[in-house]
Protein backbone atom coordinates (compact mmCIF):
# COMPACT_ATOMS: atom_id res chain seq x y z
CA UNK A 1 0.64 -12.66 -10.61
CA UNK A 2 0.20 -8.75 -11.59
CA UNK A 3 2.17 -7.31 -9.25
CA UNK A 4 0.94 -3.93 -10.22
CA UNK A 5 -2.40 -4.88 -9.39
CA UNK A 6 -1.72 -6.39 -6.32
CA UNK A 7 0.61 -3.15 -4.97
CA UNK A 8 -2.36 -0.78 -6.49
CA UNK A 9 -4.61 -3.11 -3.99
CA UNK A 10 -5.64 -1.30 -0.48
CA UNK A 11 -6.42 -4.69 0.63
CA UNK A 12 -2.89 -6.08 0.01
CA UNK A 13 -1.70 -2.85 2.16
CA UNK A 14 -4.55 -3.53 4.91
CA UNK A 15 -2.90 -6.93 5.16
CA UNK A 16 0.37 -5.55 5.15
CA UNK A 17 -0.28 -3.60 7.89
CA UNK A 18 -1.87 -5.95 9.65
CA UNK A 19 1.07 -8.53 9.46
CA UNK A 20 3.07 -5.96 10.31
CA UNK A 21 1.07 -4.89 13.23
CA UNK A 22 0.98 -9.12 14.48
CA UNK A 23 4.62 -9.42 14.28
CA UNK A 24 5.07 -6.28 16.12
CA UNK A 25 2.90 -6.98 18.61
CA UNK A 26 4.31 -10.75 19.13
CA UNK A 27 7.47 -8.98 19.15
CA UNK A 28 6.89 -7.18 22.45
CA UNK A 29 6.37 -3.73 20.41
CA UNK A 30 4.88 -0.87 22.16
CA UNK A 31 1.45 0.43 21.22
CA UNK A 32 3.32 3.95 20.10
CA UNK A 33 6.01 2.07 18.10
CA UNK A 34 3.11 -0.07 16.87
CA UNK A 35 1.07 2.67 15.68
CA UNK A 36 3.96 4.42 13.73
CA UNK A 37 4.86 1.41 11.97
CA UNK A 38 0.95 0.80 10.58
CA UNK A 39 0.93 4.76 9.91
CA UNK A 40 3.94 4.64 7.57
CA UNK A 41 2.72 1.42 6.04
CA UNK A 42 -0.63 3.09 5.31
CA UNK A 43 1.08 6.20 3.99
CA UNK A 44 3.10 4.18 1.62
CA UNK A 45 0.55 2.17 0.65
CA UNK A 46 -1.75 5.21 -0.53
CA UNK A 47 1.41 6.90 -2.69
CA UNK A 48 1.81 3.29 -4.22
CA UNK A 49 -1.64 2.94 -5.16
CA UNK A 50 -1.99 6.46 -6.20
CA UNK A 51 1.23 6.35 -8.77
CA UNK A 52 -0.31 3.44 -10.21
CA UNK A 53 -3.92 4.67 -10.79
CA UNK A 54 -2.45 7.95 -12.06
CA UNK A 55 0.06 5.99 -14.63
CA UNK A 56 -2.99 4.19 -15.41
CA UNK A 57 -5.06 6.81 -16.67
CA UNK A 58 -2.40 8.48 -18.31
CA UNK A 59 -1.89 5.36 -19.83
CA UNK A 60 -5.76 5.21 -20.98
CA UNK A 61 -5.53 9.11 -22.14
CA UNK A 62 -2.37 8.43 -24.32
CA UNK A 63 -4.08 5.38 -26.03
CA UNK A 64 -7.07 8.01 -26.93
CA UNK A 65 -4.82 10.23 -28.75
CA UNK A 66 -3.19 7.57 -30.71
């Protein structure tokens, strides 16, 4: 499995965040503690996927210069 891939993926994080959302409402969470908890998921999620498309290109720009 390419775990870069999959972390780069916003459809890994939307499941994330939706597992995390199940187990926290099975849990007996509140909706306020439930929304945090998918808020910080999303917000990691972007800075993942964003450090990987930006090592990515810079990747694809050093290869160019080779």
């Amino acid at each position: 499995m390419d775990w870069k891939r999959k972390l780069a993926s916003r459809k890994f994080w939307a499941l994330v965040a939706a597992l995390g959302t199940s187990v926290l409402v099975a849990g007996g969470a509140g909706a306020e503690t439930v929304t945090q908890v998918v808020g910080i998921i999303g917000a990691v999620g972007a800075v993942v996927a964003y450090i990987f498309a930006e090592a990515y290109v810079d990747g694809k720009r050093t290869n160019k210069t080779e």
